[in-house]
Protein backbone atom coordinates (compact mmCIF):
# COMPACT_ATOMS: atom_id res chain seq x y z
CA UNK A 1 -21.44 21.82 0.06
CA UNK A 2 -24.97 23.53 -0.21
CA UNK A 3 -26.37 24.97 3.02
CA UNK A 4 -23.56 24.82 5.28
CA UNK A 5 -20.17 24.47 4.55
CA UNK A 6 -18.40 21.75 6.46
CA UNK A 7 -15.49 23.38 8.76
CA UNK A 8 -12.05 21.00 8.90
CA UNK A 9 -9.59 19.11 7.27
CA UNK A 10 -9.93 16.20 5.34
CA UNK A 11 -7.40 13.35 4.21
CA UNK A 12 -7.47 12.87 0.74
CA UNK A 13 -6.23 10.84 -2.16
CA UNK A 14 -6.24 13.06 -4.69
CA UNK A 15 -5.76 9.93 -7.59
CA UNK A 16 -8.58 8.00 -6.05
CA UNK A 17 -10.98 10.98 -6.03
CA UNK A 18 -10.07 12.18 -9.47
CA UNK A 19 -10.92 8.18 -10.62
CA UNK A 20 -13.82 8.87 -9.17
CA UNK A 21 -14.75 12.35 -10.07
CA UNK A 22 -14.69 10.77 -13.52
CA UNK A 23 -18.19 9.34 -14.16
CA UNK A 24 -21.61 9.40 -12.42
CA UNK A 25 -22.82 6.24 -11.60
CA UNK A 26 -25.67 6.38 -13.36
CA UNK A 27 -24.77 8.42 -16.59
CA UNK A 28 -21.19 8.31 -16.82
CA UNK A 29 -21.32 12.57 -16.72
CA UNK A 30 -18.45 14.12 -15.68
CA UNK A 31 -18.61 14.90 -11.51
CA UNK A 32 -17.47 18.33 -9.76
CA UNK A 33 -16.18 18.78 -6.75
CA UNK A 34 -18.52 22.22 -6.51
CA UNK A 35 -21.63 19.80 -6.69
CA UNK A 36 -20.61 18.10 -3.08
CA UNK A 37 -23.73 18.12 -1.21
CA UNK A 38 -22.64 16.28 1.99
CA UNK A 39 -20.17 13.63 3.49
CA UNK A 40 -19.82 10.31 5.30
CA UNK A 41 -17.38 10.60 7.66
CA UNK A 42 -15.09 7.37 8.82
CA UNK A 43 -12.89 8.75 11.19
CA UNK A 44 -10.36 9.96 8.78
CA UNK A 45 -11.77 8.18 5.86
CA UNK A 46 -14.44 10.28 3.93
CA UNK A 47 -17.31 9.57 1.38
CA UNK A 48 -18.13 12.87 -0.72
CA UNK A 49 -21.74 13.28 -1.88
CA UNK A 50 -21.24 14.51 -5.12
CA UNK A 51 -24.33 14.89 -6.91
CA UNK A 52 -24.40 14.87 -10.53
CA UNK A 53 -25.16 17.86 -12.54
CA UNK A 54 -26.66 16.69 -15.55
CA UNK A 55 -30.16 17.91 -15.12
CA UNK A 56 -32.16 14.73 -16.32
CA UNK A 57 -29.92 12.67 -13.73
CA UNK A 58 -29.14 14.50 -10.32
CA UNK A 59 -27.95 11.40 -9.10
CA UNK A 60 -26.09 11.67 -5.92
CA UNK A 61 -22.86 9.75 -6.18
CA UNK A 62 -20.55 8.61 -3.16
CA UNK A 63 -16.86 9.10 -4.09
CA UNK A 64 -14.44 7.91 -1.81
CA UNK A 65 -11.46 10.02 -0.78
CA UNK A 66 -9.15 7.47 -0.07
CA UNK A 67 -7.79 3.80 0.02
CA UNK A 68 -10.05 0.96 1.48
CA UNK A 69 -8.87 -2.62 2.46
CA UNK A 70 -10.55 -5.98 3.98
CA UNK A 71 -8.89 -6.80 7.39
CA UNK A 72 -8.76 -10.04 8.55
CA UNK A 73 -11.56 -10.32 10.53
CA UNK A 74 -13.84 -8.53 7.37
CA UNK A 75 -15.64 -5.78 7.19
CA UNK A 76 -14.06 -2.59 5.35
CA UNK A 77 -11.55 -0.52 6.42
CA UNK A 78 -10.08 2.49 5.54
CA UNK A 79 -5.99 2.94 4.79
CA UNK A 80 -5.61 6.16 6.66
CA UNK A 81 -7.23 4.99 9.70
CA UNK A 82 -5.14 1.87 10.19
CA UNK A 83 -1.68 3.60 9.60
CA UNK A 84 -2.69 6.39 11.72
CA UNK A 85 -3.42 3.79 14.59
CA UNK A 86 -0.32 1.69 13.54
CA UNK A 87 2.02 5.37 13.72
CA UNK A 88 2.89 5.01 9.92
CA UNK A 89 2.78 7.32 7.09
């Protein structure tokens, strides 16, 4: 990440970030993971800024890290953070 490098670990999908690694959202470049200039944090879901390094574009894209899914009551959530609360793997 540019400036300062986030310190931790992160839970990731690697499948579901390469699908996304695979386009920018705006001009379908190829993304790289050495272009991440932030994060969204979700508990142990994650959001990577990636932003695109085709020089006309720059576009910064979020890429999820992992599995999302609508619980019953709405909203968004993300996989890791219900089985971590339900104790499953």
């Amino acid at each position: 990440m540019t400036g300062s490098r986030q310190e931790g670990r992160r839970v990731v999908e690697l499948d579901l970030l390469a699908v996304g690694l695979k386009s920018c959202q705006r001009c379908s470049q190829l993304l790289r993971l050495d272009n991440i200039v932030g994060e969204r944090r979700f508990d142990l879901g994650l959001i990577l800024l990636v932003k695109c390094s085709y020089t006309e574009c720059s576009h910064v894209n979020g890429v999820p890290a992992g599995s999302q899914h609508t619980p019953e009551k709405g909203g968004i959530a993300w996989d890791v953070n219900t089985k971590s609360a339900a104790g499953m793997s």
